[in-house]
N, C-alpha and C. Protein backbone atom coordinates (compact mmCIF):
# COMPACT_ATOMS: atom_id res chain seq x y z
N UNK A 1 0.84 -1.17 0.00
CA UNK A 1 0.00 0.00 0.00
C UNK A 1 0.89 1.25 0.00
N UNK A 2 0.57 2.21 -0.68
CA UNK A 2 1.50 3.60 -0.73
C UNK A 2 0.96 4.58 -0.03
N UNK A 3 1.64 5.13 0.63
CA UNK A 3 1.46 5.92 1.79
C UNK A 3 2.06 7.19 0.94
N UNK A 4 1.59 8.57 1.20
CA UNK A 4 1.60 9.65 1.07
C UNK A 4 1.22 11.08 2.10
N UNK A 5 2.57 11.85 2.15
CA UNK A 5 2.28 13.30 2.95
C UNK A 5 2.59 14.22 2.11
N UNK A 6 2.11 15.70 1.93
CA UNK A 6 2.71 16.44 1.32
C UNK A 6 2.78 17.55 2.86
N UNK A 7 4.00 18.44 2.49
CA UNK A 7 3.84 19.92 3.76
C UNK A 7 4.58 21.10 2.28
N UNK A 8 4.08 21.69 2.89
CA UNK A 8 4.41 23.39 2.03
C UNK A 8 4.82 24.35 3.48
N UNK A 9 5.86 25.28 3.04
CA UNK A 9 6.07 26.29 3.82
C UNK A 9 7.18 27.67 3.28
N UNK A 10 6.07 28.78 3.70
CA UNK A 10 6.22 30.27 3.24
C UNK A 10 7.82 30.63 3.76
N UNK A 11 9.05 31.00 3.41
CA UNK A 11 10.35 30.82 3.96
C UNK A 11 10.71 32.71 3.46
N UNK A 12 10.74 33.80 4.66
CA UNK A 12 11.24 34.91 4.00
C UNK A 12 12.98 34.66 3.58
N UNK A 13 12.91 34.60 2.24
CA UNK A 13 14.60 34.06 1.10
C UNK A 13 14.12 34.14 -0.02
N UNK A 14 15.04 34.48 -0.92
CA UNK A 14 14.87 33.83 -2.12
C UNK A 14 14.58 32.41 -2.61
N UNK A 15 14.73 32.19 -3.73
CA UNK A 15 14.40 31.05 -4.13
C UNK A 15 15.94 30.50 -4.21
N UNK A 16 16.90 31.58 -4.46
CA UNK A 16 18.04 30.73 -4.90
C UNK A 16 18.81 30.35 -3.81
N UNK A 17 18.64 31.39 -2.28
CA UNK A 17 19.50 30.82 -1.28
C UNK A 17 18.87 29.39 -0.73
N UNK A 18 17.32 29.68 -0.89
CA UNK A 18 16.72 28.50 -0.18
C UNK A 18 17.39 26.91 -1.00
N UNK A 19 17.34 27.05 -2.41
CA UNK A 19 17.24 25.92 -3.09
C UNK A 19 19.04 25.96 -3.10
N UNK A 20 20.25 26.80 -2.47
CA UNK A 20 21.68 26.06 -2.55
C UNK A 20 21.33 25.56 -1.18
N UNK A 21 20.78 25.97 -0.04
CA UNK A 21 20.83 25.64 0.90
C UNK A 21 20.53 23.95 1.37
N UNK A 22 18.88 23.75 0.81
CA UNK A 22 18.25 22.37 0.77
C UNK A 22 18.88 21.48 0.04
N UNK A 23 19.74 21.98 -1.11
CA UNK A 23 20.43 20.78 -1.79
C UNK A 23 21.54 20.74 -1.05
N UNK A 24 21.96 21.50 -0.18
CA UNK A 24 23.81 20.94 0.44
C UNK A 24 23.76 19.95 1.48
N UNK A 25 24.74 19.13 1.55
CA UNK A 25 24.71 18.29 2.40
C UNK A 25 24.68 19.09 3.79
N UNK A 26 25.41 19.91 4.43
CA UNK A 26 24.94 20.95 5.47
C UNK A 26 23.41 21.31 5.62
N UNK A 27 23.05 21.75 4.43
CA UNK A 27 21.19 21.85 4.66
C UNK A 27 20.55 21.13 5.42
N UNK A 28 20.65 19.70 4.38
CA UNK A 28 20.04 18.24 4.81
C UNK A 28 20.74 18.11 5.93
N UNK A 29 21.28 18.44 6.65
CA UNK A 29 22.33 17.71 7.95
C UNK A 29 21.58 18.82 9.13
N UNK A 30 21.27 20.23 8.76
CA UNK A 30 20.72 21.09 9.65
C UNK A 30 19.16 21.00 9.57
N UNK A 31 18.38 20.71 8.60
CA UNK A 31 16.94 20.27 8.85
C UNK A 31 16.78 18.85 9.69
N UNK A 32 17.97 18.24 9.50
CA UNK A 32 17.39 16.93 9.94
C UNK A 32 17.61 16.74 11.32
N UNK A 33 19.07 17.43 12.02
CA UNK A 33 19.11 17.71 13.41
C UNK A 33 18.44 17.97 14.51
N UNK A 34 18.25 17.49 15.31
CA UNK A 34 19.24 16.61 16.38
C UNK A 34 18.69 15.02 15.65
N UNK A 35 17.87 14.95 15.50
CA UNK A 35 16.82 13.10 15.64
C UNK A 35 17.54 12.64 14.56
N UNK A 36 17.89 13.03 13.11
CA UNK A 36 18.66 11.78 12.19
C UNK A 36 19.95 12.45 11.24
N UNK A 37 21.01 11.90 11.33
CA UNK A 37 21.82 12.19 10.07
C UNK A 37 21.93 11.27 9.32
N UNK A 38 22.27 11.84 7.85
CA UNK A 38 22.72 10.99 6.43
C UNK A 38 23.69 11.15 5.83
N UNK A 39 24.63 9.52 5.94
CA UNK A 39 25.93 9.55 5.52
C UNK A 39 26.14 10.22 4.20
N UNK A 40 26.79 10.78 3.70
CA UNK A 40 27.27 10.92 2.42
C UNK A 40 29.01 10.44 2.02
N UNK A 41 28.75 10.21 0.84
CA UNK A 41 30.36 10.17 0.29
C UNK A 41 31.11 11.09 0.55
N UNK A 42 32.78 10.54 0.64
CA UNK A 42 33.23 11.73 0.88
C UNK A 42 33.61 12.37 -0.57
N UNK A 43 33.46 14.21 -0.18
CA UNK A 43 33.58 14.84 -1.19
C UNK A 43 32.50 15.14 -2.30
N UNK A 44 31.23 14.57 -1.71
CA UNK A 44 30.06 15.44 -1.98
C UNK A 44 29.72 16.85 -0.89
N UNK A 45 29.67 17.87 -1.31
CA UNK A 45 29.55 19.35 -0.86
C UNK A 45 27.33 19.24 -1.68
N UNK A 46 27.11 18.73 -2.44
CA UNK A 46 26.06 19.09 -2.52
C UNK A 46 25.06 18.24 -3.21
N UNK A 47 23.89 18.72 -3.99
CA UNK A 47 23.39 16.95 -4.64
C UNK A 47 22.52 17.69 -6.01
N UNK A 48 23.67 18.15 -6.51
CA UNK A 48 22.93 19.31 -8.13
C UNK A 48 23.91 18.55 -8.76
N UNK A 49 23.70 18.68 -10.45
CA UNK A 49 24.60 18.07 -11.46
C UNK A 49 25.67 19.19 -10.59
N UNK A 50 27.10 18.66 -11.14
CA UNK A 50 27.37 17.35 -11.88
C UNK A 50 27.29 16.21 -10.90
N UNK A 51 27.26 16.70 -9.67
CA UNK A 51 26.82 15.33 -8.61
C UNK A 51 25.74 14.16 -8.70
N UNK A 52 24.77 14.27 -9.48
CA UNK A 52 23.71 14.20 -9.76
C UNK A 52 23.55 13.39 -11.08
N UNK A 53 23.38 12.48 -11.59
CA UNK A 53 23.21 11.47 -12.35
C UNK A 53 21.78 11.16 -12.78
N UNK A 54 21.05 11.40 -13.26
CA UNK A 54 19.88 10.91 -13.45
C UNK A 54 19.84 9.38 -13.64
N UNK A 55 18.73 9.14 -12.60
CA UNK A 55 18.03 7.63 -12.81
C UNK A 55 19.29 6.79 -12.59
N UNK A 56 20.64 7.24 -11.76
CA UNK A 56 21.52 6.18 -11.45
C UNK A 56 21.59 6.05 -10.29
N UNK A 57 21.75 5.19 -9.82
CA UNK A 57 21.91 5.06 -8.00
C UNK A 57 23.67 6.10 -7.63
N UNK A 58 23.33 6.83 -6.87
CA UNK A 58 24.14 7.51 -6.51
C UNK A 58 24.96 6.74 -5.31
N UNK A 59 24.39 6.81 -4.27
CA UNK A 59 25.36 5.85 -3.28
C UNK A 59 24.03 5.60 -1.69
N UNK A 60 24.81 4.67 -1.09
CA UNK A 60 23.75 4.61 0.15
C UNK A 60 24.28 5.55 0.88
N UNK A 61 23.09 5.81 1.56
CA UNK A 61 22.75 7.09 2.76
C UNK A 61 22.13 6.02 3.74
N UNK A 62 23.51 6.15 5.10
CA UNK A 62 22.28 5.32 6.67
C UNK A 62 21.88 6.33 7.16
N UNK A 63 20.84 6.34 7.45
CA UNK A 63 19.93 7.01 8.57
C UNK A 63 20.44 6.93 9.84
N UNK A 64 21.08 7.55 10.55
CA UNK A 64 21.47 7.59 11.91
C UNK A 64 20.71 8.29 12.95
N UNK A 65 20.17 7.33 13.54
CA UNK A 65 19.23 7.96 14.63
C UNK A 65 20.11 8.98 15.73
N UNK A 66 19.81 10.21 15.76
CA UNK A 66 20.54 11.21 17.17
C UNK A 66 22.22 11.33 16.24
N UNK A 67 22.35 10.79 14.92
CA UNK A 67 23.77 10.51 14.56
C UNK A 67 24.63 9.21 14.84
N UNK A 68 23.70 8.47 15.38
CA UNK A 68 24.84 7.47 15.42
C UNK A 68 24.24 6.19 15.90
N UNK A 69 22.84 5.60 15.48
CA UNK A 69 22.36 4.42 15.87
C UNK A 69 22.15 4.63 13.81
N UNK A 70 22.34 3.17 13.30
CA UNK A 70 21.62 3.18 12.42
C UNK A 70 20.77 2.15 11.99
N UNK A 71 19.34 3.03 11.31
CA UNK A 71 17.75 2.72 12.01
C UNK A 71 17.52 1.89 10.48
N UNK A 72 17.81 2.96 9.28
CA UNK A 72 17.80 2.25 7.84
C UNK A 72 18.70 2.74 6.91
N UNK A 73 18.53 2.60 5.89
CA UNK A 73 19.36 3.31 4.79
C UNK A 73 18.59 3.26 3.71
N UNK A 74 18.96 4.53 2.77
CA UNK A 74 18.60 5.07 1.50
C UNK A 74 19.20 5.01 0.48
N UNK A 75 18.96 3.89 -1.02
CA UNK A 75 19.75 4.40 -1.78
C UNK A 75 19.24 5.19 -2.72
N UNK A 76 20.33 6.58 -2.42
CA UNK A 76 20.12 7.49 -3.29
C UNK A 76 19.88 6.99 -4.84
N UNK A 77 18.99 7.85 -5.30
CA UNK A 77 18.51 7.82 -6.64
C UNK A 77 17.45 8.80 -7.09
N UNK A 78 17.82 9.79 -7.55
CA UNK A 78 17.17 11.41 -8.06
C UNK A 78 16.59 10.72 -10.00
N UNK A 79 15.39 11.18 -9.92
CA UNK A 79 15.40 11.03 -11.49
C UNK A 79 14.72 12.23 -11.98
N UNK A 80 14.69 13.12 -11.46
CA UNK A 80 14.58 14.64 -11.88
C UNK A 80 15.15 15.29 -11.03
N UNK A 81 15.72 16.54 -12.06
CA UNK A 81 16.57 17.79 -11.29
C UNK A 81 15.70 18.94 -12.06
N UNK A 82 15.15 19.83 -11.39
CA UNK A 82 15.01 21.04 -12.57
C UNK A 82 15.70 22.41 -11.45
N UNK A 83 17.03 22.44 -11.71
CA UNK A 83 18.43 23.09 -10.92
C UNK A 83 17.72 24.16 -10.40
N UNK A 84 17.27 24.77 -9.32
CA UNK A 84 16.92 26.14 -8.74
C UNK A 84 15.34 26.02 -8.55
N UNK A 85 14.75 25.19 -8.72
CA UNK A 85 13.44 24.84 -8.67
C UNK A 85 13.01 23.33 -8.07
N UNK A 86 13.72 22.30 -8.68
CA UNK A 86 12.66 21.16 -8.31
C UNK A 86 13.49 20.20 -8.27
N UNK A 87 13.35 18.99 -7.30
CA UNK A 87 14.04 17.33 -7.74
C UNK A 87 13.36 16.56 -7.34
N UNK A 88 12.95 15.16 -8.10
CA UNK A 88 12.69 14.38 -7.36
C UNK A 88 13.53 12.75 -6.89
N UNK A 89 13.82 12.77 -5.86
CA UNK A 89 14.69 11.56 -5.31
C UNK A 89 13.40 10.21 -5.76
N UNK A 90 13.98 9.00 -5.91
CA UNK A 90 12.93 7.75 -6.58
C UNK A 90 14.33 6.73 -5.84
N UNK A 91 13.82 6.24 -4.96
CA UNK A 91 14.93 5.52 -4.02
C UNK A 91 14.72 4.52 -3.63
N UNK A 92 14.93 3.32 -2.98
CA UNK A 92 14.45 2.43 -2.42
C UNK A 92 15.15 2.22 -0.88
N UNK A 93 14.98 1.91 0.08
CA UNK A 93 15.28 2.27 1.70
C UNK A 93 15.24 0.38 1.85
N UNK A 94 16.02 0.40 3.14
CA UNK A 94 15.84 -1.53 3.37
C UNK A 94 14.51 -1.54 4.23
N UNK A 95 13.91 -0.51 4.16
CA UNK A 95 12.34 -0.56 4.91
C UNK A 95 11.26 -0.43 3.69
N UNK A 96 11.30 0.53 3.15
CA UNK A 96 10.80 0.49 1.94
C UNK A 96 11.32 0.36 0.72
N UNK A 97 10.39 -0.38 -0.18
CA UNK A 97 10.12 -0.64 -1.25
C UNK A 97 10.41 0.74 -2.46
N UNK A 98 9.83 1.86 -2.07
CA UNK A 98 9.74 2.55 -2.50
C UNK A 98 9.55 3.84 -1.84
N UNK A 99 10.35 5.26 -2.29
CA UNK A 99 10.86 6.00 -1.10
C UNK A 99 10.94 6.82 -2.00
N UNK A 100 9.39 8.11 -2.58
CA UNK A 100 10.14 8.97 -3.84
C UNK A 100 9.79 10.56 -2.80
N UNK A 101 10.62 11.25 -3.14
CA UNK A 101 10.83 12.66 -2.14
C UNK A 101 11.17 13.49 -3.90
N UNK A 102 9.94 14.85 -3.56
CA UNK A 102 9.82 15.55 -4.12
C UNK A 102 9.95 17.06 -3.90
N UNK A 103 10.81 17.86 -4.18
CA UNK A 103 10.88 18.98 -3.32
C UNK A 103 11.10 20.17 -4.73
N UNK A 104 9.86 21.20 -4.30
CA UNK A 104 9.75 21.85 -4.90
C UNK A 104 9.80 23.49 -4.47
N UNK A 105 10.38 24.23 -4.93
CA UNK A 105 11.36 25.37 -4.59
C UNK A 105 10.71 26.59 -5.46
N UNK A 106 9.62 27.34 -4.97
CA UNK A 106 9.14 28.50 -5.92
C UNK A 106 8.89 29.72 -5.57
N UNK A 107 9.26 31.39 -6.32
CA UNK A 107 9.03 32.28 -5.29
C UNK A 107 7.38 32.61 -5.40
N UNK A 108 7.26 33.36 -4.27
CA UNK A 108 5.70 33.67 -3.56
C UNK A 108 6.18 35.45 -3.06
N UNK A 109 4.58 35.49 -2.90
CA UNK A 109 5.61 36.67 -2.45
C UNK A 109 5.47 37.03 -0.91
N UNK A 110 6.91 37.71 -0.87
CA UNK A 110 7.71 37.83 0.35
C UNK A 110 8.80 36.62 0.74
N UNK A 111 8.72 35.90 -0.40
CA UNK A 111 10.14 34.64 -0.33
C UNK A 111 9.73 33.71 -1.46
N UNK A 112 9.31 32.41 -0.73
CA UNK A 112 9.80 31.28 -1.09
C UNK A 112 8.92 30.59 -0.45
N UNK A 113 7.75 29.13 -1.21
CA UNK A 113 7.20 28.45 -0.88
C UNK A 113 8.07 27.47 -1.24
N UNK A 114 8.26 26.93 0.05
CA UNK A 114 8.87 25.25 -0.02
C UNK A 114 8.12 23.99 -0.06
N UNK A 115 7.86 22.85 -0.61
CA UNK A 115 6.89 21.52 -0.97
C UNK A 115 8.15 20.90 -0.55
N UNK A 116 7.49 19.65 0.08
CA UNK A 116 8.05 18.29 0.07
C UNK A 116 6.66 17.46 0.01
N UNK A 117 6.61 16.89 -1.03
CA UNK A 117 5.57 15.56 -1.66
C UNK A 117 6.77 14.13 -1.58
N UNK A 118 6.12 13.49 -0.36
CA UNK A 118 6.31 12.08 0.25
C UNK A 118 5.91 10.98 -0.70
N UNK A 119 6.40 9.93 -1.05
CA UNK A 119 5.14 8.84 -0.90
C UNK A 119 6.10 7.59 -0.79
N UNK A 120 5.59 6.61 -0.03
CA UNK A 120 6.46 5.32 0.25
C UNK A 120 5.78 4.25 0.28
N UNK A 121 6.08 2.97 0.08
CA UNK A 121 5.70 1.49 0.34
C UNK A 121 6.32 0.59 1.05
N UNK A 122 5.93 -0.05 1.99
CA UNK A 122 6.65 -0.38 2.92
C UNK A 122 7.27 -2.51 2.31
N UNK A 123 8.36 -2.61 2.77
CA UNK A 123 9.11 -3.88 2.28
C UNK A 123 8.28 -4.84 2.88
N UNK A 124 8.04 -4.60 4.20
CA UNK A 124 7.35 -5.54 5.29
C UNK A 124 6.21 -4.85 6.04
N UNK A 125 4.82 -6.21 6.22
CA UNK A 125 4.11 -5.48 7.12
C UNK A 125 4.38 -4.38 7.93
N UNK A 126 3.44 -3.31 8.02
CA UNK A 126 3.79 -2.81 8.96
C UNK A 126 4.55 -1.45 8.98
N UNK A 127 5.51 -1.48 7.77
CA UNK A 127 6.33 -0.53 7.50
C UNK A 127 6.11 0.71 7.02
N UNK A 128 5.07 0.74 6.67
CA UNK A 128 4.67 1.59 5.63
C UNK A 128 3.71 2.86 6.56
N UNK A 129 3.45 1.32 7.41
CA UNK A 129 2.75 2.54 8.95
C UNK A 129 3.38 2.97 9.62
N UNK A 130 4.40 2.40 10.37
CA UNK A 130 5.59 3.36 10.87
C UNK A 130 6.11 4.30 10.29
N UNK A 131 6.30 4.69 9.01
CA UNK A 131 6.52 5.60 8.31
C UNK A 131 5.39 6.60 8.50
N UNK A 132 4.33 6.08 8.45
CA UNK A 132 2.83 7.22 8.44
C UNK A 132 2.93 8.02 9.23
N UNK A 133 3.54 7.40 10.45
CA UNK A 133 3.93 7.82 11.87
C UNK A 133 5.36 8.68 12.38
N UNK A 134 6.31 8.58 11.40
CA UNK A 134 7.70 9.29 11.71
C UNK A 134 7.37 10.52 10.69
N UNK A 135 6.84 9.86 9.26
CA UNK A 135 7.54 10.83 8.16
C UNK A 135 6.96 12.40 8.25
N UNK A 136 5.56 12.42 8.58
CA UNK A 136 5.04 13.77 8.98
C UNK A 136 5.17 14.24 9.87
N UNK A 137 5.99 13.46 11.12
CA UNK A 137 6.93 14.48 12.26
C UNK A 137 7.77 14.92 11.83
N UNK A 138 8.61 14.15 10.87
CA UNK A 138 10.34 14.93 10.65
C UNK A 138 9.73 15.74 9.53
N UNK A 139 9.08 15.37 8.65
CA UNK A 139 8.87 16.78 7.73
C UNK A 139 8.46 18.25 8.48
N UNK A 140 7.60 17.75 9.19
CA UNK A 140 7.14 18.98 10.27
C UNK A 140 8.27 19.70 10.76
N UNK A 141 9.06 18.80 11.39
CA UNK A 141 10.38 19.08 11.91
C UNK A 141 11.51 20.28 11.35
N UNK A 142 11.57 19.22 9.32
CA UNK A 142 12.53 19.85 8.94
C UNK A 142 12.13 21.07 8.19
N UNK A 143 10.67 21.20 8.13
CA UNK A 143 10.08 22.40 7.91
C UNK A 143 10.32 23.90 8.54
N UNK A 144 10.40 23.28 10.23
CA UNK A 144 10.75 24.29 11.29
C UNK A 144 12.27 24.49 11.16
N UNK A 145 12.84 23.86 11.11
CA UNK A 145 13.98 24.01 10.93
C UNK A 145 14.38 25.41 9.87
N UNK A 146 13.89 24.80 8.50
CA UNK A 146 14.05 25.87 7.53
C UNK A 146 13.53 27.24 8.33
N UNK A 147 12.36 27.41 8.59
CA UNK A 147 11.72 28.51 9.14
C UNK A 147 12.99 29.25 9.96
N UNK A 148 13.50 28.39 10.87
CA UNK A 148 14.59 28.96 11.76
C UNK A 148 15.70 29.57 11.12
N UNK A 149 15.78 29.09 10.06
CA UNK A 149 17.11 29.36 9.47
C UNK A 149 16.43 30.68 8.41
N UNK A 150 15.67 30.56 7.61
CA UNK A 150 15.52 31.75 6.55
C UNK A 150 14.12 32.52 7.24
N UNK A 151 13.90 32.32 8.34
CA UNK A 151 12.53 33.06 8.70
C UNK A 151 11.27 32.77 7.77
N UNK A 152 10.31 33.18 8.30
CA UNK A 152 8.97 32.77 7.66
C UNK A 152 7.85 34.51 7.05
N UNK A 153 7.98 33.60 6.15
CA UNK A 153 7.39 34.71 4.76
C UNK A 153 5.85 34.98 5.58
């Protein structure tokens, strides 16, 4: 069964600081703080071409609970980029089946409306509900986060 969240949020920034920000590995490392980090390779600084491969598996990402329990892992896999506006990650996780993250980057006025469109399937019973249950806290989460960092439009 596929499970789906979407969240939107008004960010006073541009479109272009918001969208170097969300693609750097620092971004993703400061929305996701304190509750999870994601490994990266070394010598990725960010996740835009030329980093960025369409429709190729890029590399695994563990999920580290607090930084340092790890809960699952992600392998990266983006099959749209539209650079300063939009990507969507199409991944598969050892929990889910299917793991596509959509983040969309547009100005509004007085900043920047931020989207993240969720949707997942879980590998094993069960999974897909635990997700129902984490994924719209940490989006919530990394929503506030942004807010903290570029203020709210």
């Amino acid at each position: 069964m596929t499970r789906r969240f979407d969240i939107s949020t008004r960010l006073a920034a541009t479109p272009a600081d918001v969208w170097a920000d969300c693609t750097s590995v620092q971004g993703v490392a400061r929305e996701l703080s304190p509750w999870f980090r994601m490994t990266f390779p070394r010598g990725i600084e960010d996740l835009t071409p030329p980093n960025v491969e369409l429709g190729k598996h890029l590399f695994r990402s563990w999920m580290l609970l607090f930084g340092v329990v790890p809960v699952d892992f992600d392998d990266v896999t983006f099959v749209e980029v539209e650079p300063g506006r939009r990507f969507v990650e199409r991944s598969t996780m050892a929990s889910q089946r299917v793991w596509l993250h959509e983040r969309i980057v547009e100005p509004c006025d007085g900043g920047t409306l931020i989207t993240d469109r969720l949707e997942w399937e879980g590998r094993l019973p069960g999974a897909e509900l635990l997700f129902a249950a984490v994924v719209p806290q940490l989006f919530a989460w990394r929503h506030r986060q942004l807010k903290r960092n570029f203020g709210e439009a």
